[in-house]
Protein backbone atom coordinates (compact mmCIF):
# COMPACT_ATOMS: atom_id res chain seq x y z
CA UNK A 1 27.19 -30.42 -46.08
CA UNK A 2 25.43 -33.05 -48.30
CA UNK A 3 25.19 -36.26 -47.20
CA UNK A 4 24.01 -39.59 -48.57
CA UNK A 5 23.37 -43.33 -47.76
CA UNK A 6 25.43 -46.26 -48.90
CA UNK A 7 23.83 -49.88 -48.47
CA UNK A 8 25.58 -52.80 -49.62
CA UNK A 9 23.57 -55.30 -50.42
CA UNK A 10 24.01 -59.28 -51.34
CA UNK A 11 20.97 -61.48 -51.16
CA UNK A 12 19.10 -59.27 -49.21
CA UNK A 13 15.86 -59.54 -50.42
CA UNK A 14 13.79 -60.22 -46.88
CA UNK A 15 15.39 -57.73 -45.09
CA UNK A 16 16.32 -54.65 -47.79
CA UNK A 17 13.15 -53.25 -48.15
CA UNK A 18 12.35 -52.25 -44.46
CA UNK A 19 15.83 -51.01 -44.20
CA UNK A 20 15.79 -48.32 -47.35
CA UNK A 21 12.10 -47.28 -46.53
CA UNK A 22 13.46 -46.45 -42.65
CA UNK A 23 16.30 -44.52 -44.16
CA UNK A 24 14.68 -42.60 -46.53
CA UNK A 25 12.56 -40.89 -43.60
CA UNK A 26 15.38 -38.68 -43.50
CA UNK A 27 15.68 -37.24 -46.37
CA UNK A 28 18.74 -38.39 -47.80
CA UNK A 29 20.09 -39.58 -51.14
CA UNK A 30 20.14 -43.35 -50.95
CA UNK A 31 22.15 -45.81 -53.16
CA UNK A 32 21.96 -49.45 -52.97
CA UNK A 33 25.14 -51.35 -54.51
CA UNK A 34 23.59 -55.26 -55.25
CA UNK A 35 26.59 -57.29 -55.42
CA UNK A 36 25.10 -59.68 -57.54
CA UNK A 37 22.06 -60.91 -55.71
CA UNK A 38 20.42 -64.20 -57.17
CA UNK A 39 17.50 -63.53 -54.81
CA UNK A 40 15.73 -60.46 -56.16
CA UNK A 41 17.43 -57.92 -54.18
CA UNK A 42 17.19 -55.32 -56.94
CA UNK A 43 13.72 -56.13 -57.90
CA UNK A 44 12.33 -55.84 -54.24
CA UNK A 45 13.63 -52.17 -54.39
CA UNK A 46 11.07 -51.28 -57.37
CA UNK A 47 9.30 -48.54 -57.21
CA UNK A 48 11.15 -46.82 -53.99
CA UNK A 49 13.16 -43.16 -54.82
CA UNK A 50 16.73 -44.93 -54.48
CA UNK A 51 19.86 -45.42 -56.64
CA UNK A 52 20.49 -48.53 -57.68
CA UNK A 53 23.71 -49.98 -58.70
CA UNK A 54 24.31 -53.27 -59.65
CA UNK A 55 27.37 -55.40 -59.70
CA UNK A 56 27.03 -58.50 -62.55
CA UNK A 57 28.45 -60.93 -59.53
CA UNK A 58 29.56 -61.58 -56.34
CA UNK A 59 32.66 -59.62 -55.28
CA UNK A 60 32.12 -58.75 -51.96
CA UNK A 61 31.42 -56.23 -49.44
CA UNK A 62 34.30 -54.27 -49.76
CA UNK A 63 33.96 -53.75 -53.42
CA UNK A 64 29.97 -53.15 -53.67
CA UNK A 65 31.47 -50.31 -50.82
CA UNK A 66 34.16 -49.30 -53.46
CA UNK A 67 31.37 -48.92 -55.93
CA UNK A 68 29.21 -46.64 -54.01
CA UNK A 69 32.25 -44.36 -52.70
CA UNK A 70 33.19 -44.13 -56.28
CA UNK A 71 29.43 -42.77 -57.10
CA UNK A 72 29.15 -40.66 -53.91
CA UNK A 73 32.49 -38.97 -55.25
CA UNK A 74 31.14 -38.94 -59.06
CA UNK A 75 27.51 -37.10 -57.76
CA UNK A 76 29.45 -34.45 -55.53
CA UNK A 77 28.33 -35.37 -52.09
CA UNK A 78 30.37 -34.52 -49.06
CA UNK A 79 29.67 -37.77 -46.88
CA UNK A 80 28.74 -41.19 -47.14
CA UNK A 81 27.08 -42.92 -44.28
CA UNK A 82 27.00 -47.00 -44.62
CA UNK A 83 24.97 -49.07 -43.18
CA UNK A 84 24.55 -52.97 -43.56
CA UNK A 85 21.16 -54.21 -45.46
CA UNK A 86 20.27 -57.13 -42.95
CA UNK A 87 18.96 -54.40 -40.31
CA UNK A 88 20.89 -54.71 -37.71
CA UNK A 89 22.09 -50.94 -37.28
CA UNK A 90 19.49 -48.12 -35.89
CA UNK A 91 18.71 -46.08 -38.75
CA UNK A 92 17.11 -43.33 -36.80
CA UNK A 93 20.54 -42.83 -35.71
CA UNK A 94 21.85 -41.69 -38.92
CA UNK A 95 21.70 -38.02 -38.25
CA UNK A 96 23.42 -38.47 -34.97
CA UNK A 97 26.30 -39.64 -36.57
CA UNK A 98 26.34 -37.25 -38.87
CA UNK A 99 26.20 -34.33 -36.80
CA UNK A 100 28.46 -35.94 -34.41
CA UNK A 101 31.04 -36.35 -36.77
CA UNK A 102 30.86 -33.08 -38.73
CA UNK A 103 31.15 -31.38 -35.54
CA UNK A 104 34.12 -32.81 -34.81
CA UNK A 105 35.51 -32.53 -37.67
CA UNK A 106 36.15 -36.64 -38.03
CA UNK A 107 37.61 -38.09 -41.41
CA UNK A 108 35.57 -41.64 -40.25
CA UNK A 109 33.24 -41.57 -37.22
CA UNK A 110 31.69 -45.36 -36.14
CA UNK A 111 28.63 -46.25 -34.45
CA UNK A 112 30.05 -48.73 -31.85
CA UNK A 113 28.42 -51.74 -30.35
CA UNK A 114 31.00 -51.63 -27.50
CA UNK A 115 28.32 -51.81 -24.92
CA UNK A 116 26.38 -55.20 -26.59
CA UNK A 117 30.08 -56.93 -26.86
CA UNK A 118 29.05 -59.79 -24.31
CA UNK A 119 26.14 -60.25 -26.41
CA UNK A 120 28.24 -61.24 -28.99
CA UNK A 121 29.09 -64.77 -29.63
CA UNK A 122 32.85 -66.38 -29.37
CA UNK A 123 35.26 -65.42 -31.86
CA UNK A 124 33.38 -62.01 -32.98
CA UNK A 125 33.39 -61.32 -29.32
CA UNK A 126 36.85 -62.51 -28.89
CA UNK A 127 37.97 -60.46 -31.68
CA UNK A 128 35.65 -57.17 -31.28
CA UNK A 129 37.66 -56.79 -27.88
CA UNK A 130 40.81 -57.17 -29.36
CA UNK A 131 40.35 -55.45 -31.91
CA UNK A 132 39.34 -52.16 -30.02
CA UNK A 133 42.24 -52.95 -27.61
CA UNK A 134 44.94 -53.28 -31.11
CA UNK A 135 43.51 -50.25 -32.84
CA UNK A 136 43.78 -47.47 -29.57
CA UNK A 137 47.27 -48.49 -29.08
CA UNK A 138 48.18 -48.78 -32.90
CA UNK A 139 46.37 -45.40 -33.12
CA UNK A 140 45.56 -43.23 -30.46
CA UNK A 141 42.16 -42.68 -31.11
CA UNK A 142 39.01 -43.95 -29.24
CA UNK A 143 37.94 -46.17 -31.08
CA UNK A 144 35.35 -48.56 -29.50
CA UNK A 145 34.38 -50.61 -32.28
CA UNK A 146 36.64 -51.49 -35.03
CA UNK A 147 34.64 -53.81 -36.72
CA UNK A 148 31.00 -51.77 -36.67
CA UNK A 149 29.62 -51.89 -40.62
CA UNK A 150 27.62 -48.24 -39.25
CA UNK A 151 29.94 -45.55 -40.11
CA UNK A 152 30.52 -41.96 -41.53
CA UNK A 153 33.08 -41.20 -44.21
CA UNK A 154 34.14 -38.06 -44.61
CA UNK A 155 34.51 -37.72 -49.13
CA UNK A 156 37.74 -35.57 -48.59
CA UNK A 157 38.60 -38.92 -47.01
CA UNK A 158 37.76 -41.37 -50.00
CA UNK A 159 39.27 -38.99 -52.70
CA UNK A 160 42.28 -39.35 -50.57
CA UNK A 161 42.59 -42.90 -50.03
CA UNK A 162 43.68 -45.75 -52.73
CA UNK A 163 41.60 -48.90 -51.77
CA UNK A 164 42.85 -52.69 -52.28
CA UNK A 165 40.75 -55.06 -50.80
CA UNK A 166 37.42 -56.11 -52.09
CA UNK A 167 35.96 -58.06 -48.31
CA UNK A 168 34.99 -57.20 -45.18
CA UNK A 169 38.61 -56.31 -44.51
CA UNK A 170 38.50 -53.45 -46.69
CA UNK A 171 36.75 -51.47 -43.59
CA UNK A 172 39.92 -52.24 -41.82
CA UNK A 173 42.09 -51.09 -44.47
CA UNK A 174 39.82 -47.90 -44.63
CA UNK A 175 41.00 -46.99 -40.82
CA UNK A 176 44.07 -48.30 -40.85
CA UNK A 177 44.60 -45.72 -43.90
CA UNK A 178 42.78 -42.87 -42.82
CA UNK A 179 45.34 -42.72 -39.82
CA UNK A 180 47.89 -42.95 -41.63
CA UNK A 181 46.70 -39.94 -44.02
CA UNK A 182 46.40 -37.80 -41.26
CA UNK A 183 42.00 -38.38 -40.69
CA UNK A 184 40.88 -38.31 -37.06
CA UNK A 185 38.49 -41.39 -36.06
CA UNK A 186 36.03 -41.32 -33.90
CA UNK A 187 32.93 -43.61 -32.39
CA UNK A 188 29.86 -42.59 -31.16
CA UNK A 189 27.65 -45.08 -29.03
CA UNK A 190 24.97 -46.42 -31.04
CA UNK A 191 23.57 -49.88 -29.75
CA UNK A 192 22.91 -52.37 -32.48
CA UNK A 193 19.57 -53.70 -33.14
CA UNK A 194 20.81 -57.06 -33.20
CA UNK A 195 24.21 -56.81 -31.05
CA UNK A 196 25.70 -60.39 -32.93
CA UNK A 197 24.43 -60.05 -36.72
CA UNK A 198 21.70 -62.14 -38.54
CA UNK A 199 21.76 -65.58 -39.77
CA UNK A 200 21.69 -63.82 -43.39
CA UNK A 201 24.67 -62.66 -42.57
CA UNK A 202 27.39 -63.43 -44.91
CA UNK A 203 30.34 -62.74 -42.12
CA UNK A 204 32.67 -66.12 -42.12
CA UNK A 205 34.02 -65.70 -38.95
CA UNK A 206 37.06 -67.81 -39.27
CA UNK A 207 38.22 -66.68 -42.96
CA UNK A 208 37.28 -63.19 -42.78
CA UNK A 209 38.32 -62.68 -39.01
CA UNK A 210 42.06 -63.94 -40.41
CA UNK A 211 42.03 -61.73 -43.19
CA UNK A 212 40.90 -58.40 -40.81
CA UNK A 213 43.71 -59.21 -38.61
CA UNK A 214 46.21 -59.65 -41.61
CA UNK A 215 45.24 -56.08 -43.04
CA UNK A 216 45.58 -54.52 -39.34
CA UNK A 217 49.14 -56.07 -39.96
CA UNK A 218 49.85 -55.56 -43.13
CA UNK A 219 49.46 -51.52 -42.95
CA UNK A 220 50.16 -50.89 -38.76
């Protein structure tokens, strides 16, 4: 099965580079969705074998994700694995994940953090626990990490789904539709390089914790 890489990128200019140039040691197809950068992000990519697409301004994670599904679909691959561009996640794990998912036959698999949770700081902690604890019991399935950005989408999946939400809650609306289509979820332990994020981060913690919780609501 063909596989690529998905990075979505905003303002990423420091960190980018070291990330795609890891990932491309495996031999994947790689495309970058800049979701309008005003720091170069695109430009620092110059030169490397990559995809890049480029959104005109900022609309958020969930949408430079949307964007890259779309083209993953368009190009005929069979999964996408994401990965965030601050370098947190392991990218030597990606063909663990890949191999652990496909021989399971998972719609979604996640690379969880669940071991680094204490690392994390209040309400990401807070909410990384209860968030594992809302999504077995809404769902059934293991799942350690609700929140990880390190995943594997299955494309059968993303043909299947219709997609609203344009932030970080979108990966919540991905599981919480995948289950309800019928896709089996799975995580596979894959510690974090940095457990809590990076101050580049562009997680608001308050806003976009609220509006994860409200799209675990809105479609449980």
């Amino acid at each position: 099965m063909a596989a690529c890489i998905l990075i979505p990128a905003y303002n990423a200019a420091q960190t980018l580079p070291a990330v795609v140039a890891e990932c491309l040691n495996h031999g994947l197809s790689i495309v970058v969705v800049d979701d309008g950068s005003v720091d170069g992000t695109a430009a620092c990519l110059s030169g490397m074998p990559i995809t890049v697409l480029r959104h005109t301004g900022n609309q958020g994670k969930g949408a430079a994700l949307c964007t890259g599904f779309a083209w993953a679909v368009q190009q005929g691959y069979d999964a996408v694995v994401t990965l965030d561009a601050d370098g947190q996640h392991d990218p030597t794990a990606i063909p663990s994940l890949i191999a652990a998912a496909e021989s399971g036959g998972y719609g979604c698999m996640l690379a969880s953090r669940h071991s680094q949770f204490d690392q994390m700081a209040g309400l990401r902690r807070v909410w990384n626990r209860f968030g594992v604890w809302c999504m077995q019991k809404a769902t059934g399935f293991a799942i350690a990490d609700s929140q990880s950005g390190f995943r594997y989408y299955a494309v059968a999946l993303l043909r299947e789904l219709k997609l609203e939400k344009t932030g970080y809650d979108l990966e919540m609306e991905l599981l919480m539709k995948a289950w309800k289509a019928g896709f089996t979820i799975g995580s596979l332990p894959v510690p974090a390089r940095v457990a809590d994020g990076r101050a580049t981060s562009h997680f608001k913690p308050v806003r976009d914790t609220w509006n994860i919780c409200m799209t675990f609501l809105k479609y449980r």
